[in-house]
Protein backbone atom coordinates (compact mmCIF):
# COMPACT_ATOMS: atom_id res chain seq x y z
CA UNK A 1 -95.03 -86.77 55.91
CA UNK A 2 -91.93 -87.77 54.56
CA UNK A 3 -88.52 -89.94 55.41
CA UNK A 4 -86.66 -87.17 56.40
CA UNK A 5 -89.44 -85.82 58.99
CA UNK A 6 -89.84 -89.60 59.95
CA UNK A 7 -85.90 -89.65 60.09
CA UNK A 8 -85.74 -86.97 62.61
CA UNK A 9 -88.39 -88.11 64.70
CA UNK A 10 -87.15 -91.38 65.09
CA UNK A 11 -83.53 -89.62 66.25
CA UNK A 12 -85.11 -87.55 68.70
CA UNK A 13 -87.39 -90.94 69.91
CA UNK A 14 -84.13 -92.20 70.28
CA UNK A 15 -82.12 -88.89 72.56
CA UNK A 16 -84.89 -87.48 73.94
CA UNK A 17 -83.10 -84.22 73.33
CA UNK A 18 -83.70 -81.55 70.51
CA UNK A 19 -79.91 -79.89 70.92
CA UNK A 20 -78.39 -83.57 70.55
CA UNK A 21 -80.75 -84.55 67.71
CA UNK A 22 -80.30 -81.42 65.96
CA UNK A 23 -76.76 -81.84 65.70
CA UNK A 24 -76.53 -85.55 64.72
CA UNK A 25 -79.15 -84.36 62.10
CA UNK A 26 -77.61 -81.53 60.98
CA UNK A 27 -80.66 -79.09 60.99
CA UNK A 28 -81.53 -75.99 63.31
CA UNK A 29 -83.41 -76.74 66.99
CA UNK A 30 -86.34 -74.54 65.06
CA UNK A 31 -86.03 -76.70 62.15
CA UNK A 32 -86.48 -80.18 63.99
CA UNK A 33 -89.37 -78.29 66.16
CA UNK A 34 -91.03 -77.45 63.12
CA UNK A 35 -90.88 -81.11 61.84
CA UNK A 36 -92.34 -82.59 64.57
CA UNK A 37 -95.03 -79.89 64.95
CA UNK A 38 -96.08 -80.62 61.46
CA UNK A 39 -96.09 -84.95 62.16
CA UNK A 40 -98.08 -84.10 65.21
CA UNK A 41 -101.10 -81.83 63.36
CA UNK A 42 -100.89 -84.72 60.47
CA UNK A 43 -101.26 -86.96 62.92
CA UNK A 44 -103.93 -85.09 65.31
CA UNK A 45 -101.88 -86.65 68.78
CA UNK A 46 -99.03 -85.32 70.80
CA UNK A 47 -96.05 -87.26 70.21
CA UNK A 48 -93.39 -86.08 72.75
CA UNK A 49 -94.55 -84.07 76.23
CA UNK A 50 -91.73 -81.30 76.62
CA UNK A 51 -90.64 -78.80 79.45
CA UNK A 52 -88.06 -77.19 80.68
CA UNK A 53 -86.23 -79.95 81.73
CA UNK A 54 -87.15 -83.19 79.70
CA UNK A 55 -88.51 -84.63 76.55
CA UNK A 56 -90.54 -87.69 76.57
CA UNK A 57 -92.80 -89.71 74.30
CA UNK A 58 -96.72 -89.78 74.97
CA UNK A 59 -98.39 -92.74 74.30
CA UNK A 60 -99.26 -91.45 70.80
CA UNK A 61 -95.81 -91.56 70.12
CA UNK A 62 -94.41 -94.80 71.32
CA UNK A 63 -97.08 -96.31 68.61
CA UNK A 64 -95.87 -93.90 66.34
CA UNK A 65 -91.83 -94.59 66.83
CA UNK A 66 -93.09 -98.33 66.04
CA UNK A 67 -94.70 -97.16 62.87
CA UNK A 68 -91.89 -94.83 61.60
CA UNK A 69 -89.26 -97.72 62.73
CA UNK A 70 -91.25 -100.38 60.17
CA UNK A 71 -91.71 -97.79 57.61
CA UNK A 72 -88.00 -96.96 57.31
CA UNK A 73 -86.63 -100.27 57.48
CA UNK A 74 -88.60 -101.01 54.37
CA UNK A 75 -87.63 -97.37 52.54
CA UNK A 76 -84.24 -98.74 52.93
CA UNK A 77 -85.04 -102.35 52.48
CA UNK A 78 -86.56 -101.03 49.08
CA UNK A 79 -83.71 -98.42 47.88
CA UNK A 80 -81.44 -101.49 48.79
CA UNK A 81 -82.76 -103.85 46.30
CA UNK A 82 -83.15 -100.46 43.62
CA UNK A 83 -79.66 -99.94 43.87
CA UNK A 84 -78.77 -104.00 43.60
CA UNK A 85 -81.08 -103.84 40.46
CA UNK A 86 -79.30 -100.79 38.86
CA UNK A 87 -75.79 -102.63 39.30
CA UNK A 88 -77.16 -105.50 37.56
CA UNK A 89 -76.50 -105.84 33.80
CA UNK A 90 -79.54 -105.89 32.08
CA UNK A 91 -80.28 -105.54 28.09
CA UNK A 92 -79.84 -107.26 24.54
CA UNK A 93 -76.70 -108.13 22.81
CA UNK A 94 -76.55 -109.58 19.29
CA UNK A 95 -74.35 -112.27 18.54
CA UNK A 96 -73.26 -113.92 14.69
CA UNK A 97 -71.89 -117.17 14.06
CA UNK A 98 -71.84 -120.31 11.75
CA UNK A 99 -74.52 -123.42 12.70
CA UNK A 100 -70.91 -125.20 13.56
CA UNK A 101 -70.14 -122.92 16.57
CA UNK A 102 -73.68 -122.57 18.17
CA UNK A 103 -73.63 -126.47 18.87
CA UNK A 104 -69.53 -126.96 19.27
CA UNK A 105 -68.62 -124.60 21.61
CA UNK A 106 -71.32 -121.69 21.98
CA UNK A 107 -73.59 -123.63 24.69
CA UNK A 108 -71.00 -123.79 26.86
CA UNK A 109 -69.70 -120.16 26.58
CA UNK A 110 -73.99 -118.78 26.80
CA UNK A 111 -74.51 -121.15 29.68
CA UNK A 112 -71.53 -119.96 31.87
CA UNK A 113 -72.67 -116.29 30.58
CA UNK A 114 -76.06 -116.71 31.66
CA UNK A 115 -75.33 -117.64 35.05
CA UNK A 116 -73.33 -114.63 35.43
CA UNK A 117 -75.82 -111.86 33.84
CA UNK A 118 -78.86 -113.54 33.71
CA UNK A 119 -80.63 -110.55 32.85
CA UNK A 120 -78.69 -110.15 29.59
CA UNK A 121 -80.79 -111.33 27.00
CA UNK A 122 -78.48 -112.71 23.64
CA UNK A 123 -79.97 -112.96 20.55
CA UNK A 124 -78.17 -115.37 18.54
CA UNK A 125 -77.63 -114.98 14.39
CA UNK A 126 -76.39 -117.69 12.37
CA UNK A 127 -74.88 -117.87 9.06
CA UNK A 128 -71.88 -117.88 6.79
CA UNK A 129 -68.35 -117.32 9.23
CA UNK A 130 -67.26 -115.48 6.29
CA UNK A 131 -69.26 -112.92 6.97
CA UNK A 132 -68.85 -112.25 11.13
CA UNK A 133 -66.30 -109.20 10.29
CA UNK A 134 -68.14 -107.41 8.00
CA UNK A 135 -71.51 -107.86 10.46
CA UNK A 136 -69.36 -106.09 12.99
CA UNK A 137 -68.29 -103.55 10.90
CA UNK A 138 -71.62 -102.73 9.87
CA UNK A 139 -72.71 -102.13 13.30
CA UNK A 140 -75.81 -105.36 12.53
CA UNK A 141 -74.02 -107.16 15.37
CA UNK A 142 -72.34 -106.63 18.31
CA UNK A 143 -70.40 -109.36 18.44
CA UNK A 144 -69.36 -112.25 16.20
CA UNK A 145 -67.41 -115.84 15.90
CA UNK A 146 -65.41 -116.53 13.52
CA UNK A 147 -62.09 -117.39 11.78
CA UNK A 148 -59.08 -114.63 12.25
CA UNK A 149 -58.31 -113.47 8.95
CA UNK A 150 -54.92 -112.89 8.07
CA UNK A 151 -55.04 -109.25 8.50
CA UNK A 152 -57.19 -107.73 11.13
CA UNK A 153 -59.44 -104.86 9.95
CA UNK A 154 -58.71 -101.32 11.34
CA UNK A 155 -61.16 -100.88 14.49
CA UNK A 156 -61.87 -104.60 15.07
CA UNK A 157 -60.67 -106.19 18.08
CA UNK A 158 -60.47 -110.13 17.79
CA UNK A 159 -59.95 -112.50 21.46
CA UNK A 160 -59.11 -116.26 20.14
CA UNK A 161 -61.28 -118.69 21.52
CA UNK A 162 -59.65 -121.89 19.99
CA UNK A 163 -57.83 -122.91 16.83
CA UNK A 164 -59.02 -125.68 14.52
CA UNK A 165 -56.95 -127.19 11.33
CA UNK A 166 -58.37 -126.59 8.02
CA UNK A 167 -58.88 -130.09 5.94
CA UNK A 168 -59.08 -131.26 2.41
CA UNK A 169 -61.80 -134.20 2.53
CA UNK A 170 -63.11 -136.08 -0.26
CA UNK A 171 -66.07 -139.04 -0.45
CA UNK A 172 -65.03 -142.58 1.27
CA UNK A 173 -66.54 -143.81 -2.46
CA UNK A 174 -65.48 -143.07 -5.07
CA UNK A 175 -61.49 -142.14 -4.01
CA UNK A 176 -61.29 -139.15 -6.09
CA UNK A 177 -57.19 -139.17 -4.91
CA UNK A 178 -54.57 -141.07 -5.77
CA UNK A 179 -51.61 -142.02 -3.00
CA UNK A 180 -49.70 -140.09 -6.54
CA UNK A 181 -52.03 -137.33 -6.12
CA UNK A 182 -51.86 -136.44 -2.55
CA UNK A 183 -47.80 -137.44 -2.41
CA UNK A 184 -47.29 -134.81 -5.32
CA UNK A 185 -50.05 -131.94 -6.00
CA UNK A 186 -48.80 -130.01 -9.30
CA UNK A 187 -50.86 -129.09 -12.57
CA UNK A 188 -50.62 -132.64 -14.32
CA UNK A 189 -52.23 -134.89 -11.60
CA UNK A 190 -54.66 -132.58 -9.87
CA UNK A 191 -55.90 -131.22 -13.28
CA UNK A 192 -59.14 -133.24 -13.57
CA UNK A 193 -59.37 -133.14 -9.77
CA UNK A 194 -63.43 -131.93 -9.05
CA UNK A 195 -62.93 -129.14 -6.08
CA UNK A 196 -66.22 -128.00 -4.27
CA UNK A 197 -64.77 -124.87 -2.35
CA UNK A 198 -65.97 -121.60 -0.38
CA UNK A 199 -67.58 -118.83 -2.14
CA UNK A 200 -65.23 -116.67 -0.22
CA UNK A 201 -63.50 -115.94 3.28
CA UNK A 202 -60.40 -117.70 4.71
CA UNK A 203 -60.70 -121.31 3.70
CA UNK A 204 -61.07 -120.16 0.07
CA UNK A 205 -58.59 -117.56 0.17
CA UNK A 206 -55.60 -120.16 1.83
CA UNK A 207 -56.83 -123.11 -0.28
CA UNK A 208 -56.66 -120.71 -3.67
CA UNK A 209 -53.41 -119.67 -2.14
CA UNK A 210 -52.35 -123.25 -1.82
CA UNK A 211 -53.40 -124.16 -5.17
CA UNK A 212 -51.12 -121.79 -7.06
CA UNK A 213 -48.10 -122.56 -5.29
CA UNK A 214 -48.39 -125.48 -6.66
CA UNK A 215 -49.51 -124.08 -10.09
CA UNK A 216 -52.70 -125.89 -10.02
CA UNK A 217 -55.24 -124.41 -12.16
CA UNK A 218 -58.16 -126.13 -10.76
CA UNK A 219 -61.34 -127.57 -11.69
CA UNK A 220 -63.94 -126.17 -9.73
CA UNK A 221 -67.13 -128.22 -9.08
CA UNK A 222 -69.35 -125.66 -7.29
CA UNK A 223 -68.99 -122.50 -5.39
CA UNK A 224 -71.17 -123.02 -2.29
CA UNK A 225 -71.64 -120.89 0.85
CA UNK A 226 -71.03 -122.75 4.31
CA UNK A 227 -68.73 -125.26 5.13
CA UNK A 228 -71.73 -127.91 6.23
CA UNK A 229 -73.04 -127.31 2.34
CA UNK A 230 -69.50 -128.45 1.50
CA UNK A 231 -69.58 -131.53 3.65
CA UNK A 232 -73.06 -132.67 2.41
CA UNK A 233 -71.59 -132.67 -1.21
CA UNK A 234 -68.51 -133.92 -0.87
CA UNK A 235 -69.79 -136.98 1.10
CA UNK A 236 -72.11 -137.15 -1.90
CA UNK A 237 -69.21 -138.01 -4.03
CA UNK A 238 -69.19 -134.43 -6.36
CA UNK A 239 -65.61 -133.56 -5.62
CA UNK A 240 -63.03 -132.60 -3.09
CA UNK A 241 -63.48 -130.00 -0.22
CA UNK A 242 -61.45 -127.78 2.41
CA UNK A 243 -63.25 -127.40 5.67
CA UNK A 244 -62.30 -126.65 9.48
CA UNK A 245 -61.87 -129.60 11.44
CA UNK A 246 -64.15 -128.34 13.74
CA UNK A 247 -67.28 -128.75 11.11
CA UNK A 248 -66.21 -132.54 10.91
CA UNK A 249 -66.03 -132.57 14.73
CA UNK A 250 -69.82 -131.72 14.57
CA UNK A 251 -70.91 -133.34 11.32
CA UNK A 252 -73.87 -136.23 11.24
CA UNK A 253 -71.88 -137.11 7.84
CA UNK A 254 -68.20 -137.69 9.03
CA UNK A 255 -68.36 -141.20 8.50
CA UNK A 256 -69.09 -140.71 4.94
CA UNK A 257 -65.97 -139.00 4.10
CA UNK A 258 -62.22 -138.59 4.12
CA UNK A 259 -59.60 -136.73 5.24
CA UNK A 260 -56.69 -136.41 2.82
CA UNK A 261 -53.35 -136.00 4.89
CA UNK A 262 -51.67 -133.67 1.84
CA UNK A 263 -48.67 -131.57 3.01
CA UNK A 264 -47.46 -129.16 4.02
CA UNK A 265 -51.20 -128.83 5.43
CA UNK A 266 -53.07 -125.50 4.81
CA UNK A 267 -52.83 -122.89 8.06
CA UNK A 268 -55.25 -123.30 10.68
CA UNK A 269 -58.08 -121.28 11.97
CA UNK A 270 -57.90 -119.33 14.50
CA UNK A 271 -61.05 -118.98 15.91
CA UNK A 272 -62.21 -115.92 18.39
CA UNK A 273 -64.40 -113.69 19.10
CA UNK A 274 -64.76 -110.04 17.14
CA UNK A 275 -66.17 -106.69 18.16
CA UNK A 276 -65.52 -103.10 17.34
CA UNK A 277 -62.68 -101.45 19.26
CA UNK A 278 -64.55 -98.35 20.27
CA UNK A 279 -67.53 -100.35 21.29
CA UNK A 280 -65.85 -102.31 23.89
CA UNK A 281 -66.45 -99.58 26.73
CA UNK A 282 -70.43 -100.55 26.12
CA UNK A 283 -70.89 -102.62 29.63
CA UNK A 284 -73.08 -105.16 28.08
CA UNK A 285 -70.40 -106.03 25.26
CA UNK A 286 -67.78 -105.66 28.18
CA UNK A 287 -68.97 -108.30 29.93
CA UNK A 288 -69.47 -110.86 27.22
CA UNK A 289 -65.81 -109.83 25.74
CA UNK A 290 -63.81 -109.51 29.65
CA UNK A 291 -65.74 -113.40 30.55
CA UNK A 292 -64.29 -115.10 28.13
CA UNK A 293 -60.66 -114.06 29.04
């Protein structure tokens, strides 16, 4: 016994006719005939009394049409909710960003997400924003936050999320600036200047940029990775910093520093979302990438 025999048995249940039922069904009179023959020796009961003239159910088979009638509405009830299932996202994806963004603006972005795919499962990386490209290129991730570096890697796609100034802050105490200092930045006045500054990525690269247009040959303090490590010693009072505004948005240790208002200030960050190019046709990353348009 299977649907189809249980198919055409409930169509001829229905007509009453083996021509009619054999051509809504699509099979040969001696094909349906064999179908129900073969229900009604699996069975061991008559289902339909035939002559010359009419077909008609037997007892046998009006229990039967009420069996095969429950039985398919649940084959269909249940290749229903297969296909719903199958059309459903479901998998891993890997995402990379700095401590900063997984409590600014990442809840927010997971939690809309979530409600959308809930069967997407993220798992979340955090570290150093200087490194989301290079995670991406190395295939470790499939997607990452970070800043927009001034030129885009070959194969990397990049969707801005938002854009956030990049600051020079120092401790409230001492006041390692003078209003002399911060009016005019040049070799003589910021030479004893302590700097704490990036190992390396964006903020480094502008505020090293910065620093020799103005032919500053500067005293650096420490090389530390991650702009909250630069916060924590600059409120400490060990030198000046360059962070994104958005780390002081989110800092417990704001109100232990300043912000230096030196012009022209350094370019802002542009902050977005990166994935490879060719990997974009992958549905799961599709999804992530096309919600946050």
């Amino acid at each position: 016994m299977d649907s189809h025999a249980l198919t055409l048995f409930l169509s001829l249940a229905d007509h009453l006719h083996f021509g009619k039922t054999s051509r809504e069904q699509h099979v040969s009179p001696s094909a349906l005939s064999r179908s129900i023959k073969q229900l009604e020796e699996e069975l061991g009961a008559p289902l339909f009394i035939r002559d010359n003239r009419s077909v008609r159910l037997t007892r046998e088979g009006q229990h039967f049409r009420e069996y095969a009638s429950e039985v398919m509405s649940g084959w269909q009830a249940i290749r229903q909710t297969f296909k719903q299932e199958q059309q459903i996202l479901h998998g891993e994806l890997s995402l990379y960003c700095s401590v900063t963004a997984s409590y600014s603006f990442l809840y927010e972005i997971l939690s809309s997400f979530r409600q959308d795919y809930p069967r997407i499962e993220m798992k979340l990386h955090t570290g150093d924003p200087a490194k989301a490209v290079e995670r991406v290129q190395q295939g470790l991730e499939d997607l990452a936050i970070g800043a927009r570096p001034d030129s885009l890697p070959a194969g990397v796609e990049f969707q801005s999320i938002t854009r956030s100034a990049l600051r020079f802050i120092g401790p409230q105490s001492p006041q390692l600036l003078s209003d002399e200092q911060l009016k005019n930045p040049s070799a003589d006045t910021w030479q004893d200047v302590p700097l704490i500054l990036s190992e390396e990525g964006l903020a480094r690269t502008r505020t090293d940029r910065w620093l020799k247009h103005h032919n500053i040959k500067p005293r650096i303090y420490a090389q530390v990775s991650g702009n909250e490590a630069i916060v924590s010693m600059v409120s400490l009072g060990f030198g000046i910093g360059v962070v994104p505004q958005i780390v002081l948005d989110n800092s417990p240790l704001t109100a232990r520093i300043r912000i230096y208002d030196i012009q022209p200030p350094l370019t802002a960050y542009d902050i977005g979302l990166f994935a490879l190019h060719k990997r974009l046709k992958d549905p799961l990353i599709a999804a992530f990438w096309n919600r946050q348009r």
